[in-house]
C-alpha atoms as a PDB file:
ATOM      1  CA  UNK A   1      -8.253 -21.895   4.751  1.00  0.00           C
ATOM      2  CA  UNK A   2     -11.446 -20.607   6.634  1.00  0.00           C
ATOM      3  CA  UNK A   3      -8.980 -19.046   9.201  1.00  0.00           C
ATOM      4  CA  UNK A   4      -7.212 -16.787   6.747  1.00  0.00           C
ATOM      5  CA  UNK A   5     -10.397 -16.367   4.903  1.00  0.00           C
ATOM      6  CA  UNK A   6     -12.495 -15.028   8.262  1.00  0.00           C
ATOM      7  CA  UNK A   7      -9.127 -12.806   9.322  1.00  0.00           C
ATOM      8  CA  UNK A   8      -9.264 -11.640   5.216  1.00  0.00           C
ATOM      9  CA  UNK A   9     -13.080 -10.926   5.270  1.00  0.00           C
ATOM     10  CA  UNK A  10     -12.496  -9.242   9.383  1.00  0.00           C
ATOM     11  CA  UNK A  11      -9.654  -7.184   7.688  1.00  0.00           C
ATOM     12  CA  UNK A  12     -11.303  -5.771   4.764  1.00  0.00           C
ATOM     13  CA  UNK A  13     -14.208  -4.691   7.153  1.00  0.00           C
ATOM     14  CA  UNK A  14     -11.668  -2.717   9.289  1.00  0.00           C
ATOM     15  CA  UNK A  15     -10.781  -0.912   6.123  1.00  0.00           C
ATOM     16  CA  UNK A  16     -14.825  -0.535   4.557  1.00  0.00           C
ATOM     17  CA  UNK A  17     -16.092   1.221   7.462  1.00  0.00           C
ATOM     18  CA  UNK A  18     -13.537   3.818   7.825  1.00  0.00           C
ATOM     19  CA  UNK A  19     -13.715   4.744   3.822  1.00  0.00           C
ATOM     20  CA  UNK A  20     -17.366   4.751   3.877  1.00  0.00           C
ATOM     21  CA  UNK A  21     -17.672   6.882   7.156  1.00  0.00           C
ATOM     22  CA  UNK A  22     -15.355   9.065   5.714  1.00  0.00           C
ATOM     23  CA  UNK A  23     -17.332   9.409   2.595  1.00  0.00           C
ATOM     24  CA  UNK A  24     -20.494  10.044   4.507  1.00  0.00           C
ATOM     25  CA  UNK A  25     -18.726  12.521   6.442  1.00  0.00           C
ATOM     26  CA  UNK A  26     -18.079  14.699   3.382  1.00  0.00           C
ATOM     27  CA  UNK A  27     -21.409  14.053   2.102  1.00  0.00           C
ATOM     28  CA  UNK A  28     -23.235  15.688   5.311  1.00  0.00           C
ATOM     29  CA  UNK A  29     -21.165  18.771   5.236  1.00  0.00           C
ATOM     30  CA  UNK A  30     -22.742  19.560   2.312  1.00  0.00           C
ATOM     31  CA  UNK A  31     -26.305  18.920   3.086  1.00  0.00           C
ATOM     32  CA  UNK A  32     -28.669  17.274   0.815  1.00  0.00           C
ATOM     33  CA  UNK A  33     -30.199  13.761   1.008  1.00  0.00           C
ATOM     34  CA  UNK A  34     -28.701  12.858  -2.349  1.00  0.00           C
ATOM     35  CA  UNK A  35     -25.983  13.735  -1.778  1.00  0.00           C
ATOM     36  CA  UNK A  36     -25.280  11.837   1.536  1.00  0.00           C
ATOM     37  CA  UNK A  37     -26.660   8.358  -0.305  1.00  0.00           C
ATOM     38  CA  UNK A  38     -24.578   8.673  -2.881  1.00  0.00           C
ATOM     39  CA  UNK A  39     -21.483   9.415  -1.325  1.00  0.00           C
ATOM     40  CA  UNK A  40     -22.381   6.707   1.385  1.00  0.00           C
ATOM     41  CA  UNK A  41     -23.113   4.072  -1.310  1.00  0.00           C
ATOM     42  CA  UNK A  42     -20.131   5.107  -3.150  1.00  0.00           C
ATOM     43  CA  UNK A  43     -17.770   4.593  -0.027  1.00  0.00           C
ATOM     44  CA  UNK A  44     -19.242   1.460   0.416  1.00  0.00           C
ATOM     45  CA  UNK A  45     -18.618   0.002  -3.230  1.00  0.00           C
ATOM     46  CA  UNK A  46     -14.873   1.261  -2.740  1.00  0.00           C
ATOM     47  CA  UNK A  47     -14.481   0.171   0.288  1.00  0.00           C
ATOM     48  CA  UNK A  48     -16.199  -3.256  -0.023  1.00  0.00           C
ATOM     49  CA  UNK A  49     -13.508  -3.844  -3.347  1.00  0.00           C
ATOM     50  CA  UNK A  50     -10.714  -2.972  -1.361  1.00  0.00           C
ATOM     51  CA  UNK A  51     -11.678  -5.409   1.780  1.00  0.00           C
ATOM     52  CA  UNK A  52     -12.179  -8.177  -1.311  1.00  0.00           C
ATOM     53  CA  UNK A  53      -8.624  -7.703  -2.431  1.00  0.00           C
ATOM     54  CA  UNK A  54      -7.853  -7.927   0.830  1.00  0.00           C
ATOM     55  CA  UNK A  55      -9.642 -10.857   1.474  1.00  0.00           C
ATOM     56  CA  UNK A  56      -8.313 -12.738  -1.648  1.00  0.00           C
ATOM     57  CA  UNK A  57      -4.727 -12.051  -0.553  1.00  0.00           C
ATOM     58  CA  UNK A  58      -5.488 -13.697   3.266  1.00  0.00           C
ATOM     59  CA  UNK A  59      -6.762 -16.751   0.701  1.00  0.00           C
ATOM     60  CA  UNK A  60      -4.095 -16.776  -1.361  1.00  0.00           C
ATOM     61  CA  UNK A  61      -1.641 -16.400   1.647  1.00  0.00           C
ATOM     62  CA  UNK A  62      -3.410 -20.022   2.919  1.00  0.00           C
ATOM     63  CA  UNK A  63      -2.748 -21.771  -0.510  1.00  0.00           C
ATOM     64  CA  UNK A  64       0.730 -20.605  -0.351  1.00  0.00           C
ATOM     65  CA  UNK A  65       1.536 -21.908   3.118  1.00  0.00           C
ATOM     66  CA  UNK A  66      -0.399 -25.370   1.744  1.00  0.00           C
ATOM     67  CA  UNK A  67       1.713 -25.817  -0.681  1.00  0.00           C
ATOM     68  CA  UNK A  68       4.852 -25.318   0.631  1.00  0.00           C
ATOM     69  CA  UNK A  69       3.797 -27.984   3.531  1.00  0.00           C
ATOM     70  CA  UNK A  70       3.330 -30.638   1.110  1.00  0.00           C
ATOM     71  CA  UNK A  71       6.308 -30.032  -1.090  1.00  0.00           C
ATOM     72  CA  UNK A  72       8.219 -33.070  -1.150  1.00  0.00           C
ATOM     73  CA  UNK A  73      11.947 -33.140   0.641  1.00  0.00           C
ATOM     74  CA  UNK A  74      14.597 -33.759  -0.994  1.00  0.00           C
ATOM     75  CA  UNK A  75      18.253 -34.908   0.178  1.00  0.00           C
ATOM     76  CA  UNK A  76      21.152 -34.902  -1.582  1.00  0.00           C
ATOM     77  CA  UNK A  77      22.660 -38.399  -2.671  1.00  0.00           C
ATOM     78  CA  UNK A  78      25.869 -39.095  -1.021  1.00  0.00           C
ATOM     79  CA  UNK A  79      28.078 -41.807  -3.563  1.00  0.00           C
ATOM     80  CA  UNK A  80      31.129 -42.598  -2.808  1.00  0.00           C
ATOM     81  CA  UNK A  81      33.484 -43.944  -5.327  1.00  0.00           C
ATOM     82  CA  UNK A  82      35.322 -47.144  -4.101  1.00  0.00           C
ATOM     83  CA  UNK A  83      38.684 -47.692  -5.746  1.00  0.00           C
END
């Protein structure tokens, strides 16, 4: 589980960076201090929820393949009648 939940938490990153540089990027176009915290913090809240859904589906992805592996096999019962 701690390898799907470190690829989850590297994956979410990837997509928190981009949506708050792109948030601070439309902040300093416009100019003011305010402004650009806002805007940054804001990104960051968004994108820090969308790397935690992300991150939750790498964990649930690891519970999924866990139970699978342990599902018990069954055959099918061969009877032959004898007359």
């Amino acid at each position: 589980m701690k390898r799907h939940l470190i690829q989850g938490i590297i994956v979410g990153a990837l997509f928190a960076l981009p949506i708050t540089w792109i948030a601070a990027l439309d902040a300093l176009a416009e100019g003011t201090y305010l402004e650009i915290l806002s805007t940054t913090v804001f990104g960051l809240a968004a994108g820090l929820c969308i790397g935690g859904l992300i991150a939750v589906n790498f964990a649930m992805l690891d519970l999924e393949e866990k139970e699978n592996a342990h599902a018990p096999v069954r055959r099918p019962v061969e009877s032959h009648a004898n007359a």
